[in-house]
Protein backbone atom coordinates (compact mmCIF):
# COMPACT_ATOMS: atom_id res chain seq x y z
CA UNK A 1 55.13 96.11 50.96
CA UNK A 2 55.88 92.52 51.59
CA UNK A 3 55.44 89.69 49.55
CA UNK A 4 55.84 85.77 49.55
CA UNK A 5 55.46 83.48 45.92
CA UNK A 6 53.80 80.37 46.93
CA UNK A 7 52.77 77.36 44.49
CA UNK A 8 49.35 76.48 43.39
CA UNK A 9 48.48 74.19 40.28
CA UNK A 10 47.36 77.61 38.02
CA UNK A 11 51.42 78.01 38.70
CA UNK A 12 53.19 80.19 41.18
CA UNK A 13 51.26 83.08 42.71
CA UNK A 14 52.84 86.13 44.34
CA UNK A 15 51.15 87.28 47.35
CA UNK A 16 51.70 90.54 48.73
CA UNK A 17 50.55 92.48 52.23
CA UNK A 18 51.25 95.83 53.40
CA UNK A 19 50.82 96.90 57.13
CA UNK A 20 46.88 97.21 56.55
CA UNK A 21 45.92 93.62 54.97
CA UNK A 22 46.84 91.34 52.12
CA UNK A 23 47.06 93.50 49.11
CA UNK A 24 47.54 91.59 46.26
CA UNK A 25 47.59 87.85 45.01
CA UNK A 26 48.94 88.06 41.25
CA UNK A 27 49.33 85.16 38.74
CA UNK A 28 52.99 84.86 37.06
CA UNK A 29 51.47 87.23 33.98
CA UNK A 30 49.50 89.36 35.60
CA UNK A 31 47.90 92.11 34.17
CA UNK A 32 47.95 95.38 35.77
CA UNK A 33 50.67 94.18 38.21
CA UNK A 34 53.35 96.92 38.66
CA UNK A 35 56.22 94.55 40.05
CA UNK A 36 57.67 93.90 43.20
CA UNK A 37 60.53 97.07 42.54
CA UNK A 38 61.23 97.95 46.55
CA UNK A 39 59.15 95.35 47.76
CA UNK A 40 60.28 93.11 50.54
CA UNK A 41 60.95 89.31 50.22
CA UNK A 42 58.95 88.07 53.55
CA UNK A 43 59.36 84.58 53.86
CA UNK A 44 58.10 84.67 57.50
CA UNK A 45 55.48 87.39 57.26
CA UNK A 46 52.30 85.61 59.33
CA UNK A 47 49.46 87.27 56.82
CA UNK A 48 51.38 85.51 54.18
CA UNK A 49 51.74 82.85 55.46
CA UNK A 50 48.17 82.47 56.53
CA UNK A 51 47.02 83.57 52.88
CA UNK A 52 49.30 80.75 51.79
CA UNK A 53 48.03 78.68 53.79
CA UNK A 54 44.45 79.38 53.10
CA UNK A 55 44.83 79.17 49.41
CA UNK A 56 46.40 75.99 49.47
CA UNK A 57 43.28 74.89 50.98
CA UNK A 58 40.99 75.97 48.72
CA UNK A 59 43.20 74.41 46.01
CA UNK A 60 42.74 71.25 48.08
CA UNK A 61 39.01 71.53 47.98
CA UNK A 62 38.70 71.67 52.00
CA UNK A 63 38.27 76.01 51.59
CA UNK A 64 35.20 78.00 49.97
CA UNK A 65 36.20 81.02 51.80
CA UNK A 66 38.69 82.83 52.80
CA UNK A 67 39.19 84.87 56.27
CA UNK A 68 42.00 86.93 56.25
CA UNK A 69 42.57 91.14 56.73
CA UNK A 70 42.33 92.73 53.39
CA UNK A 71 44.04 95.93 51.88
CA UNK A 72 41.96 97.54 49.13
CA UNK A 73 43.56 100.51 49.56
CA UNK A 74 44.88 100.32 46.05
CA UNK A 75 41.49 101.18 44.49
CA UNK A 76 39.32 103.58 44.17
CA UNK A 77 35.84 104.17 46.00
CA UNK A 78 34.31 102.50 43.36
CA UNK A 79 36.52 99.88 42.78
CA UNK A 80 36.58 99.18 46.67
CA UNK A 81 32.85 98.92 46.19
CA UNK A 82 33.05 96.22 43.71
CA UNK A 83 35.57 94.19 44.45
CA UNK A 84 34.07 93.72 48.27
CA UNK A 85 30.48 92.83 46.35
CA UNK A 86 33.02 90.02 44.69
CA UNK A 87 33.15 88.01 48.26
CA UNK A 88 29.41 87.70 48.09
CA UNK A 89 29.33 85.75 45.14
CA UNK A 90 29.00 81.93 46.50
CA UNK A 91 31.68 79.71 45.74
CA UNK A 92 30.92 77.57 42.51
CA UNK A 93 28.14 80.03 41.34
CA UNK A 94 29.40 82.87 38.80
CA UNK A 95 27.19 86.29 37.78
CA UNK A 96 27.30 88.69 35.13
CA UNK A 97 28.87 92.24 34.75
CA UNK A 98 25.40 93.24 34.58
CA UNK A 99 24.08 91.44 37.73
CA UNK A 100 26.78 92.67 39.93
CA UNK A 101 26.32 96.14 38.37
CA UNK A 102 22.60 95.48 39.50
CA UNK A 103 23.70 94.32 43.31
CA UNK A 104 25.62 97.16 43.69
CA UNK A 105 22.78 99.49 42.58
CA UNK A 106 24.03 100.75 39.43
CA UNK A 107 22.57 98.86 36.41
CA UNK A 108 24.11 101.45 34.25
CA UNK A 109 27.54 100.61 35.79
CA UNK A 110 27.98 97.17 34.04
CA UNK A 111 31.13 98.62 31.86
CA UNK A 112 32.69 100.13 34.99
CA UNK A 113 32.52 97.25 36.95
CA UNK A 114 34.02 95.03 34.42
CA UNK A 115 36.82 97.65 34.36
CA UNK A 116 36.72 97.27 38.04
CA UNK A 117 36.62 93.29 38.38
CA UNK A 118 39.51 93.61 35.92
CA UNK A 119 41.87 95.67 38.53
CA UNK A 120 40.97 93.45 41.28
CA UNK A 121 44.16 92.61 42.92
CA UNK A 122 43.14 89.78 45.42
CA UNK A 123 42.59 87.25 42.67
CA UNK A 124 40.91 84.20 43.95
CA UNK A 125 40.94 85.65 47.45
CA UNK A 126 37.74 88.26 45.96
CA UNK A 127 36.51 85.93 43.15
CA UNK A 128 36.72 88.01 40.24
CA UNK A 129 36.46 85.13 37.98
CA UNK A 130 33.70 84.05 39.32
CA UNK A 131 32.03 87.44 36.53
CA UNK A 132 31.28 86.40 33.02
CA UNK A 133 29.56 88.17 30.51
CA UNK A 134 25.91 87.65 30.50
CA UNK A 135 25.54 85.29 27.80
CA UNK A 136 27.90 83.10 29.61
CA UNK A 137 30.91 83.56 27.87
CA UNK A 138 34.35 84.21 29.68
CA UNK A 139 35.88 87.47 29.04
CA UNK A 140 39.32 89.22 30.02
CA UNK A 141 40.99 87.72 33.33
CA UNK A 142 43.58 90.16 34.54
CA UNK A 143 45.63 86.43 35.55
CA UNK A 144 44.32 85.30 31.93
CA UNK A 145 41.52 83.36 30.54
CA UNK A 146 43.22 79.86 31.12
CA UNK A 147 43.40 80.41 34.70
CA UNK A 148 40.05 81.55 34.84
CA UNK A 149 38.17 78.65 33.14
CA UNK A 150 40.27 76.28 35.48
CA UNK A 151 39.04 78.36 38.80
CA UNK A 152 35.33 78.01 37.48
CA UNK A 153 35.97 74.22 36.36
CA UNK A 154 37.63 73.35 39.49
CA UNK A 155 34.92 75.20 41.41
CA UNK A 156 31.98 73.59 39.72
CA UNK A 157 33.66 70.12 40.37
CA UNK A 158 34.03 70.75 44.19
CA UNK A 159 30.46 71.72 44.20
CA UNK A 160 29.55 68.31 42.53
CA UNK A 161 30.90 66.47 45.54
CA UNK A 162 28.49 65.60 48.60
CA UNK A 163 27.73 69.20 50.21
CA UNK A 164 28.94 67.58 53.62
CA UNK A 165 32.32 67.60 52.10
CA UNK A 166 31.97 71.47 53.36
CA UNK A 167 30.50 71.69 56.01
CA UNK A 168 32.22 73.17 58.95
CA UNK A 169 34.52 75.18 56.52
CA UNK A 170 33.82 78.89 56.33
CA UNK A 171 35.36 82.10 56.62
């Protein structure tokens, strides 16, 4: 595994890839991150790079998407499952546990997704915090709840400018 810190005003994120895809974009106190024990430092590594890259241009509000190869090896079936349903949901928008649950055909799933969403390890890149419960509320963010009510603010502001501000970006 490789992996590159780059800067980004919710603080320094760590990005990691592996020979398969970007694996992992992790806030400094992530939860459910394992550490970087016998990873590489890869200050070079192209898919880094890129992601860095990319991400700074969401953060600049000139990115709603993001096209770069993704490792979701990590998971499970299931968790593949949802956090792939995650790059559906439209930048700026947000859905509940239950909804997704819903899109991915499993109403009854809504507690398995959120434990899903939860392990997600692409944050931002597969907007997990773009799931709140379903009367609105925010709940657990595996990069933690500050982060994830600035994503959604800073989302919802972008969205408030002109809609040509976007157009020609996609994924």
């Amino acid at each position: 595994m490789h992996y590159l810190y780059t800067d980004s005003p919710t603080g320094t994120l760590l990005l990691a890839a592996s020979a398969q895809g970007l694996s992992g974009v992790y806030f400094p106190e992530h939860r459910h991150f394992k550490g970087i024990a016998g990873w590489q430092a890869a200050p070079e590594h192209p898919l880094l790079l890129a992601a860095a890259e990319q991400l700074a241009g969401y953060f600049s509000g000139q990115r709603q998407h993001f096209d770069l190869p993704l490792d979701l090896s990590a998971g499970t079936v299931f968790q593949q499952a949802v956090w792939r349903q995650l790059a559906r949901i439209p930048f700026g928008q947000t859905l509940s546990y239950g909804q997704l649950a819903q899109q991915l055909g499993n109403p009854a799933a809504v507690r398995a997704v959120g434990a899903a969403n939860g392990k997600n390890p692409l944050s931002i890149i597969l907007p997990c915090h773009r799931v709140i419960a379903a009367n609105g509320a925010l709940t657990g963010y595996a990069g933690g709840l500050k982060n994830k009510q600035y994503l959604l603010n800073f989302e919802a502001n972008m969205r408030q400018l002109k809609p040509s501000v976007f157009s020609g970006f996609q994924a």
